[in-house]
Protein backbone atom coordinates (compact mmCIF):
# COMPACT_ATOMS: atom_id res chain seq x y z
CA UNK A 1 30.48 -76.09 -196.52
CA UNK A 2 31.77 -73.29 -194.44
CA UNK A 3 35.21 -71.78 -194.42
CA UNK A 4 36.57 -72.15 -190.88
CA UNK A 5 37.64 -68.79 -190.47
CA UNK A 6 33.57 -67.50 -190.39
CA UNK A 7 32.78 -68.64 -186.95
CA UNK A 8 29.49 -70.07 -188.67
CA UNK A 9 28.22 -66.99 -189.75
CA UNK A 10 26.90 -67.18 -193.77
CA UNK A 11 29.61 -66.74 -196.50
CA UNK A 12 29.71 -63.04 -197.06
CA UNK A 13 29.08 -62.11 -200.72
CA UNK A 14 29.11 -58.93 -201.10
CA UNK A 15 28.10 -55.80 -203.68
CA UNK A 16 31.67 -53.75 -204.16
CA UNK A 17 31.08 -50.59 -206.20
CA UNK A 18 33.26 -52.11 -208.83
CA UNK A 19 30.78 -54.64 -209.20
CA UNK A 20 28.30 -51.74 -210.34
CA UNK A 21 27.85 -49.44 -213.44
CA UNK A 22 27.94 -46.29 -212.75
CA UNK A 23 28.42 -44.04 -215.44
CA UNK A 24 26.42 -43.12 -218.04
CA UNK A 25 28.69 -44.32 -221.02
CA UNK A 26 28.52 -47.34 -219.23
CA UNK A 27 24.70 -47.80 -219.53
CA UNK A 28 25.03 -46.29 -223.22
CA UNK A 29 27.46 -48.84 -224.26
CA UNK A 30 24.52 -51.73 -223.52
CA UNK A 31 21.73 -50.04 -225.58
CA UNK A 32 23.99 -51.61 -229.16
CA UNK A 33 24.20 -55.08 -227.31
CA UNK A 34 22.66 -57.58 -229.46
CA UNK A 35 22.16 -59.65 -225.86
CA UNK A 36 18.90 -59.35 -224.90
CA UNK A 37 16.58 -61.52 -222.48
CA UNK A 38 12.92 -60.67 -221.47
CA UNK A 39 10.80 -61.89 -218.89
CA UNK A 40 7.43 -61.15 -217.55
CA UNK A 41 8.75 -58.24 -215.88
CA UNK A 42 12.14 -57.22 -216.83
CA UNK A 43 14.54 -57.06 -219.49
CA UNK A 44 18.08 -58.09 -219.12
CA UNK A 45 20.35 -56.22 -221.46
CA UNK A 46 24.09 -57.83 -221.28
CA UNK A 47 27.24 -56.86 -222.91
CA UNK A 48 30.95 -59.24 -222.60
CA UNK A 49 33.42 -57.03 -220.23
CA UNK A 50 37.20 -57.03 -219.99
CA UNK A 51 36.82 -56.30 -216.04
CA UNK A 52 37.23 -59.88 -214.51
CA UNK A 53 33.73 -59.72 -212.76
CA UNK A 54 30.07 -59.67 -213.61
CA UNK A 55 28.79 -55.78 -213.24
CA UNK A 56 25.09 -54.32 -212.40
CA UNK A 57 23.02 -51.57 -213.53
CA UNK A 58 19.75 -51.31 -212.36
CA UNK A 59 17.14 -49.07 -214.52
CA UNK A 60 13.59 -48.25 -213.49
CA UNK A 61 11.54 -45.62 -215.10
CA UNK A 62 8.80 -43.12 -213.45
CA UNK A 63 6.11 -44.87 -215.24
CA UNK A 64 6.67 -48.16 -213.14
CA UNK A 65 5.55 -46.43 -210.31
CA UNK A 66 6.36 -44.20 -207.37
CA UNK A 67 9.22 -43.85 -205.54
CA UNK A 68 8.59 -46.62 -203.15
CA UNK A 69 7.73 -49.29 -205.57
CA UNK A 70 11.11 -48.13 -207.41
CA UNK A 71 13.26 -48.33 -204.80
CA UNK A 72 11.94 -51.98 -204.08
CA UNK A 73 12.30 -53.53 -207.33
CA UNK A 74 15.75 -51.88 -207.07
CA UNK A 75 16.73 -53.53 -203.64
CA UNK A 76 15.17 -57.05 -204.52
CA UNK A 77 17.48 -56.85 -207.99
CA UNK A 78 20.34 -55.83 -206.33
CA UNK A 79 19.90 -58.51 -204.17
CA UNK A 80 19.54 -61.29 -205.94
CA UNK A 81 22.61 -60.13 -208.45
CA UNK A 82 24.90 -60.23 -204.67
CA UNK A 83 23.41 -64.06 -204.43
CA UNK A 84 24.43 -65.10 -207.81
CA UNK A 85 27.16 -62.88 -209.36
CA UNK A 86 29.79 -64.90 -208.62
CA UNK A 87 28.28 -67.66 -210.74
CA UNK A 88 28.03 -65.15 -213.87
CA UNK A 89 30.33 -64.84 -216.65
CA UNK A 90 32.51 -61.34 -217.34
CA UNK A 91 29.18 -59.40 -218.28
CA UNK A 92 27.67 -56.16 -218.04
CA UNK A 93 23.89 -56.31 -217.02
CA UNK A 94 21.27 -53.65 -217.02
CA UNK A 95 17.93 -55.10 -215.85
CA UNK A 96 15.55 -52.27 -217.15
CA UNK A 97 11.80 -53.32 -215.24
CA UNK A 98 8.78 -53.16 -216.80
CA UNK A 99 5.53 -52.04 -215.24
CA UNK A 100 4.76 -55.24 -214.51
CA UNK A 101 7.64 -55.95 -212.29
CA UNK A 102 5.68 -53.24 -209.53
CA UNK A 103 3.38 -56.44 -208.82
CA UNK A 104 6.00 -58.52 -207.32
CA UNK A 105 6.99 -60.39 -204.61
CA UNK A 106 11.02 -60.45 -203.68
CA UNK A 107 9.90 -64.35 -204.13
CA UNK A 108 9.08 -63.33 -208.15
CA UNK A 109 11.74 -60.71 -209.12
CA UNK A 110 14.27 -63.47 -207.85
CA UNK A 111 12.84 -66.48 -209.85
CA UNK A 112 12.43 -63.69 -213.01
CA UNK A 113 15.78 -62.64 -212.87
CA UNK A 114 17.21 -66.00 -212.24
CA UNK A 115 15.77 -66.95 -214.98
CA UNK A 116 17.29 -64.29 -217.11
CA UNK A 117 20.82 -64.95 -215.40
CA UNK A 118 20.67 -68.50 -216.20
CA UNK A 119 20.31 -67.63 -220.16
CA UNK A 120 23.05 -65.70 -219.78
CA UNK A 121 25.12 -68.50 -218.00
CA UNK A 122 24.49 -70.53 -221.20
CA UNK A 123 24.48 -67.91 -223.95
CA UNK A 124 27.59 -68.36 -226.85
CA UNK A 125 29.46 -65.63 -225.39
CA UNK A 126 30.03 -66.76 -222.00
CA UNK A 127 31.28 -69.88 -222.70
CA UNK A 128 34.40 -68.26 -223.93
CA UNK A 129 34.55 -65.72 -221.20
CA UNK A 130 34.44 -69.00 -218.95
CA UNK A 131 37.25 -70.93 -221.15
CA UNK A 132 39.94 -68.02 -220.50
């Protein structure tokens, strides 16, 4: 169902900046978590946040492949985390790919990661980050 004020365009959801990490302490802060989920091609680190909102860092090393293929698998994440953050708990996420992740379809990444995001929807720490 549409909100009449939209004119029947698509409900916007969109990727703020403070819907991001950013800073390198931020990214640091995940490598303790114990909250780890791996799929064919990623791994989904996630850490409980104090910030209201579920928050994205994106990691993908040179030995995934060039620039191109980088910048893709970044895009298609990103993408799929504007889809579906709204349904995630008060987390910090870094989805590191893996080589494997080059291979993929925006079709793949997005059943991968929703995959991942699902396991986080039902891990022990978000259901008391959904309680509050």
């Amino acid at each position: 169902m549409q909100p009449s004020n939209t004119c029947g365009r698509a409900e916007r959801r969109l990727f703020p900046k403070s819907a991001r990490l950013r800073k390198r302490f931020e990214f640091l802060r995940l490598l303790d978590s114990p909250h780890k989920f791996a799929t064919k091609g990623f791994l989904v680190v996630w850490q409980e946040n104090d910030g209201g909102q579920a928050r994205l860092g994106v990691t993908v090393s040179k030995k995934v492949g060039c620039a191109v293929v980088r910048n893709r698998i970044k895009r298609y994440t990103r993408e799929t985390f504007r889809q579906v953050r709204l349904l995630l708990p008060c987390v910090d996420l870094n989805v590191v790919a893996r080589r494997e992740s080059a291979a993929m379809d925006f079709g793949a990444v997005r059943r991968e990661l929703e995959k991942a995001f699902r396991h986080i929807g039902t891990s022990p720490c978000s259901s008391a980050l959904r309680s509050s």
